[in-house]
Protein backbone atom coordinates (compact mmCIF):
# COMPACT_ATOMS: atom_id res chain seq x y z
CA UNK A 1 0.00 0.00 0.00
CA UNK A 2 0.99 3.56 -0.63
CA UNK A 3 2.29 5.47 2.13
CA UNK A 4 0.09 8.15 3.75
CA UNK A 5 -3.14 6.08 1.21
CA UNK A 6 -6.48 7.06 2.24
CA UNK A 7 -8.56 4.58 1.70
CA UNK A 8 -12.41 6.03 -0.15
CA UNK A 9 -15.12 3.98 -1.10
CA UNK A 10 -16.83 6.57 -3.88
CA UNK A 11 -19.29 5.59 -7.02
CA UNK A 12 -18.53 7.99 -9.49
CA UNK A 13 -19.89 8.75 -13.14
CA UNK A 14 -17.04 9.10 -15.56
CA UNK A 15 -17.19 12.70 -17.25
CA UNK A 16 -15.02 11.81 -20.09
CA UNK A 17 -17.40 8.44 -21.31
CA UNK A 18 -20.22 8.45 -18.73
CA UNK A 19 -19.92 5.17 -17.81
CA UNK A 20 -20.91 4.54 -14.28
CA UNK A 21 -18.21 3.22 -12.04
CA UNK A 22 -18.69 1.23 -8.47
CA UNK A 23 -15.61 2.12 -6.59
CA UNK A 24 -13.93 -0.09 -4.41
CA UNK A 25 -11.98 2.14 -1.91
CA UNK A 26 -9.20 2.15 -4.54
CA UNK A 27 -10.74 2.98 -7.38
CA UNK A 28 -8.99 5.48 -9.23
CA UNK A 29 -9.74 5.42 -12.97
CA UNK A 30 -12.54 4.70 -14.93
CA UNK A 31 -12.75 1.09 -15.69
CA UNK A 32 -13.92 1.39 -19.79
CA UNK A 33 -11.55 4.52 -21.02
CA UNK A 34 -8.93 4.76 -17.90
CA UNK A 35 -9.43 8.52 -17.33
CA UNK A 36 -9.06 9.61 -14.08
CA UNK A 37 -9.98 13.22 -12.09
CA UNK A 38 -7.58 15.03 -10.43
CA UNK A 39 -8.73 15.21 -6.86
CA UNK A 40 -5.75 13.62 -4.94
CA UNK A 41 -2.72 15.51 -3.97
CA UNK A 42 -1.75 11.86 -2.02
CA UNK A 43 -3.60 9.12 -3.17
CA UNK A 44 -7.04 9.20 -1.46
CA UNK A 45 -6.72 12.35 0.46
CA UNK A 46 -9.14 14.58 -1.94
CA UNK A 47 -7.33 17.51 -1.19
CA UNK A 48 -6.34 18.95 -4.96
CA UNK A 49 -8.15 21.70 -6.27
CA UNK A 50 -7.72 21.62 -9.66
CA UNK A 51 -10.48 19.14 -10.61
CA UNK A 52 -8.84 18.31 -14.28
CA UNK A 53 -9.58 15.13 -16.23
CA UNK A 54 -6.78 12.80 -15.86
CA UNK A 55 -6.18 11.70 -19.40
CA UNK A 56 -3.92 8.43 -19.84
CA UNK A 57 -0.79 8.99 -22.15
CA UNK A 58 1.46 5.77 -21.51
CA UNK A 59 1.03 2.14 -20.35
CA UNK A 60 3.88 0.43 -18.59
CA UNK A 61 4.97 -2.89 -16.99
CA UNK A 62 4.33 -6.47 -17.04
CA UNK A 63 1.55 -8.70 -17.71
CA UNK A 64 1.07 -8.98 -14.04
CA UNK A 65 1.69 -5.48 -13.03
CA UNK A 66 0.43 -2.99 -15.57
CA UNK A 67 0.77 0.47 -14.45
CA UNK A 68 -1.69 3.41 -16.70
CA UNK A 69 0.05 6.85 -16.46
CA UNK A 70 -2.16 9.83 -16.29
CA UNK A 71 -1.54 13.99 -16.84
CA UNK A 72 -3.55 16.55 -15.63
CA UNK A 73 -5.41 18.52 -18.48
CA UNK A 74 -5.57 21.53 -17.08
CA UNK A 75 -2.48 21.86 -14.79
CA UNK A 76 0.00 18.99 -16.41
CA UNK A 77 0.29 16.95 -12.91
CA UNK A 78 0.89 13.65 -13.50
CA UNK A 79 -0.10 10.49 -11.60
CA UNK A 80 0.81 6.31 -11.76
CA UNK A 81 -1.89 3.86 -11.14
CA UNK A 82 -2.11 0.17 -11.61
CA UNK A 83 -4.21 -1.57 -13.78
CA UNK A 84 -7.47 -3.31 -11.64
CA UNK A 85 -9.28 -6.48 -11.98
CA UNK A 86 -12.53 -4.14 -12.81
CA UNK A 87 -10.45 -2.90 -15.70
CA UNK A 88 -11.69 -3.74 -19.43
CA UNK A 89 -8.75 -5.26 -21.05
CA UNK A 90 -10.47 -5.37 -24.44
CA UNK A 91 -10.75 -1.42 -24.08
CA UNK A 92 -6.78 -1.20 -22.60
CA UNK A 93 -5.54 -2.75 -25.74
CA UNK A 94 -7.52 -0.24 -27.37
CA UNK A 95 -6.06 2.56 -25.81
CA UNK A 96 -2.38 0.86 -26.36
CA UNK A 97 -2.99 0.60 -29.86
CA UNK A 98 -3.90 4.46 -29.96
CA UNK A 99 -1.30 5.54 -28.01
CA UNK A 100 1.50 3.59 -29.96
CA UNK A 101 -0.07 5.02 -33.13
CA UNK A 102 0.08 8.82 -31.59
CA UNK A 103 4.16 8.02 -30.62
């Protein structure tokens, strides 16, 4: 576990594909497209102000430890998170694909 984690159990609606996501208490990222909000300044602690979408721009790591890297949209911080079992895998090689093809 990450040092200084708070641990929140929050549903959330996705505002970059509306999908409708049950968190877990370390949910992070939308499950279908992998964006994220930027509410953390340490993971859990909803204490950043900024608000931003979180939009994924590299995936890293093994087959057992895939790690999605997010930036900021509106202020450019950037944030690691690893894949979940919620995650749609189908919809990650998607987004691998596109972000090979954008490189």
């Amino acid at each position: 576990m990450i040092k200084g984690f708070i641990k929140n159990k929050e549903d959330f609606t996705c505002e970059n594909c509306g999908f409708f996501v049950k968190g877990n208490g370390y949910t992070n990222h939308c499950p279908q497209c992998f964006y994220s909000k930027h509410v953390d300044i340490a993971p859990g602690d909803r204490l950043a102000t900024c608000g931003g979408m979180m939009k994924p721009f590299e995936i890293s790591g093994s087959t057992n430890n895939i790690v999605i890297s997010h930036v900021c949209d509106i202020c450019g911080f950037e944030r690691r998170n690893k894949l979940q079992s919620e995650d749609n895998i189908e919809e990650l090689s998607k987004l691998v694909v596109k972000l090979n093809s954008q490189k």
